[in-house]
Every structure is written in C-alpha cells, then in structure tokens.
Protein backbone atom coordinates (compact mmCIF):
# COMPACT_ATOMS: atom_id res chain seq x y z
CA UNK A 1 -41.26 111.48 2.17
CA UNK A 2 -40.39 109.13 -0.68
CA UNK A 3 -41.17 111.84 -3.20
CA UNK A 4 -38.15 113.66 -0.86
CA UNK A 5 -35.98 110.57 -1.03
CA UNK A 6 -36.08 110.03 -4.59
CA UNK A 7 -34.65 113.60 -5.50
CA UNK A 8 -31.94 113.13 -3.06
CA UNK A 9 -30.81 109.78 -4.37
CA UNK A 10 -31.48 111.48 -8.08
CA UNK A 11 -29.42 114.10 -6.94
CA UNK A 12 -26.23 111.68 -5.52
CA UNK A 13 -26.42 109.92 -8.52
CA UNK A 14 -26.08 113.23 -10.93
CA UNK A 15 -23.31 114.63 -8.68
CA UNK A 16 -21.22 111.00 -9.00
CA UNK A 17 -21.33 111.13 -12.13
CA UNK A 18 -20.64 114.41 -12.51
CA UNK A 19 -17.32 113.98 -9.86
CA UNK A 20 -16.01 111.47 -12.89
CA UNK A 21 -14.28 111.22 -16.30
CA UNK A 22 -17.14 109.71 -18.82
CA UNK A 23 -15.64 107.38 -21.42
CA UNK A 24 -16.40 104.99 -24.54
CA UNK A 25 -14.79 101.71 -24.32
CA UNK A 26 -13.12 100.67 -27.45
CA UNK A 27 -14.88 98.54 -29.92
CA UNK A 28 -17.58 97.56 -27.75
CA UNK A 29 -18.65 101.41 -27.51
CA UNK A 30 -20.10 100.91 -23.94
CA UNK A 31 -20.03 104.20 -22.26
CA UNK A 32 -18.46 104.25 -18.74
CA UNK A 33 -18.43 106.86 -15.48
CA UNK A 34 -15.55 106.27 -13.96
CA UNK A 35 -14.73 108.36 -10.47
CA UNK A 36 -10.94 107.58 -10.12
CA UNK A 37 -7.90 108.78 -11.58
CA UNK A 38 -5.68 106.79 -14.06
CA UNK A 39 -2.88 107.95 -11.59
CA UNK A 40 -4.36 106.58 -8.58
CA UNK A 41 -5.21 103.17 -10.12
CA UNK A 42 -1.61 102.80 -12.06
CA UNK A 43 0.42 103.33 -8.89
CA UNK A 44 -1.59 101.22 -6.84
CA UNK A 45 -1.41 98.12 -9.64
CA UNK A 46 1.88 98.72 -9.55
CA UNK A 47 2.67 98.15 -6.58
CA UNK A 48 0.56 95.07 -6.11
CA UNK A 49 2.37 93.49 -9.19
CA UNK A 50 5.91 94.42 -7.89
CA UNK A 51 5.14 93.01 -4.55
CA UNK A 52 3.49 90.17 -6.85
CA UNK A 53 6.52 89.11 -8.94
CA UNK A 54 8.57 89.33 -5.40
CA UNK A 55 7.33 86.25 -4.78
CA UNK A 56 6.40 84.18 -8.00
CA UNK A 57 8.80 82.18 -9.74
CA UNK A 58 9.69 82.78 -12.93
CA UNK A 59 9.16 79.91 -15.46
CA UNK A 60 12.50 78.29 -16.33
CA UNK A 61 11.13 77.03 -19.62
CA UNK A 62 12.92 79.56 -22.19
CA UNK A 63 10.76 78.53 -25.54
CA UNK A 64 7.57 78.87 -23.09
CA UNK A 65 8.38 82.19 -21.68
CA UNK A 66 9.52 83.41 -25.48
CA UNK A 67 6.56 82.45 -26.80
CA UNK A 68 4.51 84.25 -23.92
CA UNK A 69 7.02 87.62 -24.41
CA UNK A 70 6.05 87.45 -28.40
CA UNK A 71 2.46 86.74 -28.38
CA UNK A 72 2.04 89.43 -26.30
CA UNK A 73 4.00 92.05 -27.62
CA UNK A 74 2.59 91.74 -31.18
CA UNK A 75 -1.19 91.93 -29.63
CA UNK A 76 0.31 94.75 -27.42
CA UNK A 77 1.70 96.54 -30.80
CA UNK A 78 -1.75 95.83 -32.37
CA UNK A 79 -3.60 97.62 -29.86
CA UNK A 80 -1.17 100.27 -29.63
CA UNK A 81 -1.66 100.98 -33.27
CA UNK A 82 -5.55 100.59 -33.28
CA UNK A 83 -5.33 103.34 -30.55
CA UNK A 84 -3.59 105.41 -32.13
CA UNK A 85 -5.44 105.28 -35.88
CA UNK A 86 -8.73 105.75 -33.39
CA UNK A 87 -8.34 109.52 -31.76
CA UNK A 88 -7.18 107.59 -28.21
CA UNK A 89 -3.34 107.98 -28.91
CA UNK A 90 -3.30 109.77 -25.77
CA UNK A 91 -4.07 107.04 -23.55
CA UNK A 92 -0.83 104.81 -25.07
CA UNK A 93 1.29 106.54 -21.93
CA UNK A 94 -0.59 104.57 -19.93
CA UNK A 95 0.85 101.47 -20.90
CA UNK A 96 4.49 99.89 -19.68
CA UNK A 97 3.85 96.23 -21.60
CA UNK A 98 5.01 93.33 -19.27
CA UNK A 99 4.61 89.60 -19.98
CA UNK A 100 5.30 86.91 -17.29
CA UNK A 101 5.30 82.98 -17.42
CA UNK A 102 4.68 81.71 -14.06
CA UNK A 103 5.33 78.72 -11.97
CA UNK A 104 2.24 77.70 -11.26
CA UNK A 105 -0.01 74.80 -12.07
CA UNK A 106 -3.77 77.09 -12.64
CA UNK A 107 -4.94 77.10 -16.06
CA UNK A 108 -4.90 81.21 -15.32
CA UNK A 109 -3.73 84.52 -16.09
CA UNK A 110 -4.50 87.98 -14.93
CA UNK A 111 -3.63 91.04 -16.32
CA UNK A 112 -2.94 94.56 -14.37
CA UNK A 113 -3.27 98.30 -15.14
CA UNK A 114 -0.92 99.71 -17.48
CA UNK A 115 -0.19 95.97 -19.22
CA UNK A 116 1.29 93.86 -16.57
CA UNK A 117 0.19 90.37 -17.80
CA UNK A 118 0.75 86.97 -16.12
CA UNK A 119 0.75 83.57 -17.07
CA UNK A 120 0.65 80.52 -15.33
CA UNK A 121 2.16 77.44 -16.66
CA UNK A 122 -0.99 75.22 -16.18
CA UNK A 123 -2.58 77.36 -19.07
CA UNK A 124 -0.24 76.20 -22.12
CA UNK A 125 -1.62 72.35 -22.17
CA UNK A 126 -4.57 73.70 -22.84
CA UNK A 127 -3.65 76.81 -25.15
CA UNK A 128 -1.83 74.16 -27.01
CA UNK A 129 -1.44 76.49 -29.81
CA UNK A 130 -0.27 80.51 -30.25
CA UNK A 131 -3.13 81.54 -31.43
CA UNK A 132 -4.96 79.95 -28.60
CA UNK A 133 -2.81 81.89 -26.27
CA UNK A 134 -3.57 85.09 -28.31
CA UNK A 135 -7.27 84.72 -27.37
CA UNK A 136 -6.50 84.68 -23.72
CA UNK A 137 -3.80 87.45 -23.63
CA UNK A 138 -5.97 89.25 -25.84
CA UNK A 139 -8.99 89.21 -23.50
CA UNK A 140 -6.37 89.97 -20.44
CA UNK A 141 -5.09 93.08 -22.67
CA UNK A 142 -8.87 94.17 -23.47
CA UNK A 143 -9.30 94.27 -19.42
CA UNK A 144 -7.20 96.64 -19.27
CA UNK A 145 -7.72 98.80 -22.33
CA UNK A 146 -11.29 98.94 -20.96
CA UNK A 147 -10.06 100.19 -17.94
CA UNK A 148 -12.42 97.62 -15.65
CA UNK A 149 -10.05 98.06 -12.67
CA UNK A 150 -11.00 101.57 -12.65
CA UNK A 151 -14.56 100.81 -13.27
CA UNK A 152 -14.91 97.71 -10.50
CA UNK A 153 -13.38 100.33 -7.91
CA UNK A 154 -15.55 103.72 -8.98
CA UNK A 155 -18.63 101.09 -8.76
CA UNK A 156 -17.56 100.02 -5.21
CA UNK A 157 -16.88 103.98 -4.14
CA UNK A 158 -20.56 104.48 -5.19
CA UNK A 159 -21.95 100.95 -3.31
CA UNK A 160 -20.06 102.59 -0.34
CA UNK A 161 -20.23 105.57 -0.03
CA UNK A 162 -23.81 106.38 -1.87
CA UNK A 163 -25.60 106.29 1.47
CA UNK A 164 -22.88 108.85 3.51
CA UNK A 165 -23.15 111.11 0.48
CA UNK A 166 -26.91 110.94 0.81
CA UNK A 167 -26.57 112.56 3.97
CA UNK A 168 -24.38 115.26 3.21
CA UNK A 169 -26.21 116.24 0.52
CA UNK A 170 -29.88 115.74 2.88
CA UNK A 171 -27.87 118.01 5.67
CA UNK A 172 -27.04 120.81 3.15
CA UNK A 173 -23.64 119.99 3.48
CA UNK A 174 -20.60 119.49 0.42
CA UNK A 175 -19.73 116.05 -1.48
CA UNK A 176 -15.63 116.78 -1.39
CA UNK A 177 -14.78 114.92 1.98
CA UNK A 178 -16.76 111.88 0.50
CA UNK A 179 -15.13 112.08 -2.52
CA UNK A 180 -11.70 112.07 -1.12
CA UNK A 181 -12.84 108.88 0.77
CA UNK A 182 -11.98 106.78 -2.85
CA UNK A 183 -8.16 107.30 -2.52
CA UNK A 184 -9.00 104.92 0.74
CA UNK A 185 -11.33 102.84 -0.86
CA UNK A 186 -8.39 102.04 -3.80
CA UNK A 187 -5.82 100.94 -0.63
CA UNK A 188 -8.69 98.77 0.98
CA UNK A 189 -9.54 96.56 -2.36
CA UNK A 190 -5.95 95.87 -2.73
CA UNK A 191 -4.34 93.44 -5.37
CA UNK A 192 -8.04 92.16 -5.57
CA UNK A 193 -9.32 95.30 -7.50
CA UNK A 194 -7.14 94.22 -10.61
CA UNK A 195 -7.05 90.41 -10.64
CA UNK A 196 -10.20 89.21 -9.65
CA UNK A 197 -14.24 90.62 -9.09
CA UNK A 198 -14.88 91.94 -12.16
CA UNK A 199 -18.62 91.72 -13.43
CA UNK A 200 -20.31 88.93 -15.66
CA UNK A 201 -20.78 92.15 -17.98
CA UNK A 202 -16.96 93.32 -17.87
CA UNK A 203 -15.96 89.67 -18.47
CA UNK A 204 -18.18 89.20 -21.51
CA UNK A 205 -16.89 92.40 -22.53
CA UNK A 206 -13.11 91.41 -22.46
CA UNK A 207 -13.78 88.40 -24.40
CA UNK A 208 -15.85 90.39 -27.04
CA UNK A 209 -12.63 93.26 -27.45
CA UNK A 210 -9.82 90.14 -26.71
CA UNK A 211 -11.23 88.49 -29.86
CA UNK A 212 -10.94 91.56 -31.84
CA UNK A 213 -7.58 92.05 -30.27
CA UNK A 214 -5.96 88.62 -31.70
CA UNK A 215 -7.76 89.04 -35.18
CA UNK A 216 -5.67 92.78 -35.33
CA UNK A 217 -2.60 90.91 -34.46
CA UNK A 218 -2.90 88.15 -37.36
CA UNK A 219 -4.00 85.41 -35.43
CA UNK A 220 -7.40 83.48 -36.47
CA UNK A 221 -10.22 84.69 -34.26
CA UNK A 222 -11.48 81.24 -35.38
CA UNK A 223 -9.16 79.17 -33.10
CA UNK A 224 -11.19 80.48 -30.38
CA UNK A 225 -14.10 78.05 -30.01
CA UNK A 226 -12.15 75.13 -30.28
CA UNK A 227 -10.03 76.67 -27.38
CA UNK A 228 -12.99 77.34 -25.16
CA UNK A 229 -14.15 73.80 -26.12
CA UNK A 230 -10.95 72.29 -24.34
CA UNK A 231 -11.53 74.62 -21.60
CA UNK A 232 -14.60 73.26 -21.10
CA UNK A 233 -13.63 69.60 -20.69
CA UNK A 234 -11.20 70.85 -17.87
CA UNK A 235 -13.84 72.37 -16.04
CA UNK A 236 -16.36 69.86 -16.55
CA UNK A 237 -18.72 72.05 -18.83
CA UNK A 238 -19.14 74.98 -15.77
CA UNK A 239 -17.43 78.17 -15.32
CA UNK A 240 -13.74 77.61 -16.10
CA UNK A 241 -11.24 78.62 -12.93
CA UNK A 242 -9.68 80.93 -15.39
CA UNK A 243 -12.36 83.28 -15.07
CA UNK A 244 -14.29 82.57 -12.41
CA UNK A 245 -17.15 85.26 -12.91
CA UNK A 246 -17.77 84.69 -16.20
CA UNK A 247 -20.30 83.20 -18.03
CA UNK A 248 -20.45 79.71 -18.51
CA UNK A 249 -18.41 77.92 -21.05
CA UNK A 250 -20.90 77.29 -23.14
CA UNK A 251 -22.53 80.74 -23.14
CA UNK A 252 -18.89 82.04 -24.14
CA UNK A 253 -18.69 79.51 -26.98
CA UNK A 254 -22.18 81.10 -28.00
CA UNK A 255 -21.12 84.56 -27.72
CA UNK A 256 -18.01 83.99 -29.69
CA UNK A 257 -19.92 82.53 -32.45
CA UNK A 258 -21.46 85.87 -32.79
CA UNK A 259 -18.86 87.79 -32.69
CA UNK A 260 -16.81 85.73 -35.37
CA UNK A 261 -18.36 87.53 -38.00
CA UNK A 262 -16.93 90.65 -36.94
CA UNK A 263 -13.56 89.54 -36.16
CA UNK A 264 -12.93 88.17 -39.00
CA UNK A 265 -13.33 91.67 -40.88
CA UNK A 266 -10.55 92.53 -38.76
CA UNK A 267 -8.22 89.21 -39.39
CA UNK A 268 -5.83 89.74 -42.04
CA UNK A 269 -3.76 86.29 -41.90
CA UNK A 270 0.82 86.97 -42.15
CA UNK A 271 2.05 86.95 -45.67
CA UNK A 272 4.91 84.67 -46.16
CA UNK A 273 7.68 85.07 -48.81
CA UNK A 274 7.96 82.34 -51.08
CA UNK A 275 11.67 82.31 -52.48
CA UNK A 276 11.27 80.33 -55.67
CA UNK A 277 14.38 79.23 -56.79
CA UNK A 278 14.19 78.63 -60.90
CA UNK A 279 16.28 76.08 -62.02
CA UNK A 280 18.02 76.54 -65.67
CA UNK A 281 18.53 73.77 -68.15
CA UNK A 282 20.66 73.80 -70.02
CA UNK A 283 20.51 71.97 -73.28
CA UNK A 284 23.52 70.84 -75.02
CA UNK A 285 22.51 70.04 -78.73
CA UNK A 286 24.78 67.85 -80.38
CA UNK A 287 25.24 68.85 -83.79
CA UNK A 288 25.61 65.32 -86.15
CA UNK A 289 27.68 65.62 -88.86
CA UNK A 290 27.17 63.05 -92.12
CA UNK A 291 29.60 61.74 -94.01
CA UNK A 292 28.27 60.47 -97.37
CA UNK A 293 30.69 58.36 -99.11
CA UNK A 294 30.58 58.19 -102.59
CA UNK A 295 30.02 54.99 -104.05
CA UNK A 296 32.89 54.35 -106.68
C-alpha cells in the first residue's frame, strides 16, 4: 500500500511539473517550475496596486519622490539592458516601470509584478544615501525579475491542491479540472501573493540578484553592509520589518560579504567630465634700451 502511494504522489508531482513553464532565474541560475501564467499574475498585481495607490498618499516631498523616480529608473534601465544582452529580451514586455514615495512612516517597500515599486517615507532616514536606496529597490526589482509572485502562488496551488489531484489521478480520472482550480487560488491570495510571504530562500535570493542589480546601475555594491548595519540598529539586531521573512540581519550582512566579490566585477563607478579650463599668460617683455653717453 505505501509502495502504491508513493507512485501516485511520484506521479502528481511529474504531472505538476509537467502542467508548468520551467525557468532559470537570472544570475542566481536557480531553476524554477512555475504552474501559472505571466497573464494571470500581471492582471491580478495590477489590480491590487491600482486599488493600492487608491488609497495611499502620495509623498509631497518633490526632491524625495525625484530621487525615488531616478534611482529606480536607472536600476530599471540596467536590468532592462542585462536582459536583453542575456537571450531573455522577450520577457522586457512584461515590465510597465512604476516608482512611488509613500506617506507612510514603515522603514518598507514592496514591489509588484510587472515593476510597480513602493516606497514608504520611513525608509529614507535610514537609506540616508542613493546608493543605499539602490540596494533596496534593487532587491524589490530582483523580486520581480525572479518572478517569486508566480512562484509563492504555483507553490501554494501544489500545497492545495496536491492531495485532490492525488485522487483524480488514484480514481483514473484527468488533472484539467484541478488545474483550472489555480485561476481561483490567484483571486483567494489576493494583494498578499505579491507583497508579503515569500520564502527565507526567495528573500535571500532577491538580495543576492538586488546587489548585482545596483552594481549594473553604477552604484557601489559596497554601500550595502553599512546599510544593513543601520538597519540593524532599528530593529534591534532581529529580522528587520522591512522584510519580515528574511534572514536575520546579521546573516544578510554575512551573505552580502560573499557576494561582494562578485558584484563588484559588475560595478563600473560614473565617469565624470572634468572641464579644465587652461589659463594663458601672457608675458609682456619689456625691451630696455641703453643709452651710452660718450664721455667728452
């Protein structure tokens, strides 16, 4: 009988994964299985962010929400390009870049499908710096170019719904009406599918790629740990509320360490133009003319 059981659940296994797309996540080269479409999981994030920003307030500081806008679109352009020069050009439709400054006094941010980013005003005391905020939009951004929305929800469809497919595959009968069952399972998780519950593994992940991500954009990857460090004196040395699955702060300072290495191979720091402006002297020689008088 548990010989019996063990094929079956072999069997539900090979025919989820078989029902999905299989995937390599950029830099990281994880491979994925995920059962649900980029269409269903973009039109349900973006709905959730439109009925979001419907009620959040907009920041009214203009330098704040400028600097937010242009940190993000150069990381967003970074990305775009590494995409691209990487065979995965096709996957740039996906992404309608958004970038938000919110009233609201978390040290947080969230990021949704397709490059909908938020940012809440308690997070710049403690970003203090652009390249500080790079790290964190970068690791929002990498959520998303990972595609762990997608992931989180395919993993729930198979928590689910392993043990009903079990039993249509034990009676003989077909998988499709179980399958269909994830287009419900997407409306049931909700907003929550996108801005919270993803793993210890996806979070580790995002700040792994979201490191990489800054150091492609021009900002130092090494601004990082002392960023982290601050975030850990606001949290008291746990798991920071900006995050809240994640490792601890000090296990992400570790991490980061060891992947510095590798993101600095991918830092190349801006150029600035000098304008050197070459003064000319002039010399004026006078020219000293002698008169010798002749002694009579």
């Amino acid at each position: 009988m548990n010989k019996v059981k063990f094929l079956l659940m072999t069997l539900v296994v090979a025919l989820l994964a078989s029902c999905g797309t299989s995937r390599t996540v950029p830099i990281t080269g994880r491979k994925q299985n995920l059962l649900v479409s980029d269409e269903q999981v973009l039109s349900l994030s973006n709905q959730e962010y439109t009925k979001y920003m419907q009620t959040a307030k907009k920041s009214t500081d203009a330098a704040n929400t400028e600097m937010v806008k242009r940190v993000g679109q150069r990381l967003a352009t970074a990305v775009e390009a590494y995409l691209s020069q990487n065979g995965m050009a096709a996957e740039l439709k996906e992404y309608s870049w958004e970038f938000n400054l919110v009233q609201d006094k978390s040290v947080n941010a969230f990021c949704m499908p397709g490059g909908k980013i938020v940012v809440f005003e308690g997070l710049l005391p403690v970003t203090q710096d652009e390249a500080s905020l790079a790290v964190v939009l970068g690791h929002e951004i990498a959520h998303a170019v990972a595609k762990h929305s997608a992931e989180r929800i395919s993993n729930e469809y198979k928590n689910q719904y392993g043990t009903q497919l079990l039993g249509a595959v034990a009676a003989g009968a077909g998988v499709s009406a179980d399958i269909q069952q994830i287009g419900a399972l997407v409306i049931s998780l909700g907003g929550k599918a996108f801005t919270s519950g993803f793993s210890r593994k996806q979070e580790s992940e995002a700040d792994h790629m979201g490191l990489i991500f800054a150091a492609m954009a021009g900002y130092d990857p090494q601004t990082a740990t002392a960023f982290w460090q601050r975030m850990a004196s606001v949290s008291g040395g746990g798991s920071s509320s900006i995050f809240s699955d994640h490792p601890s702060d000090a296990t992400r300072i570790k991490n980061i360490q060891g992947w510095m290495p590798e993101a600095l191979t991918y830092y190349k720091p801006p150029t600035t133009t000098k304008t050197t402006t070459k003064a000319t002297k002039t010399t004026k020689t006078t020219k000293k003319t002698t008169s010798t008088k002749k002694k009579k």
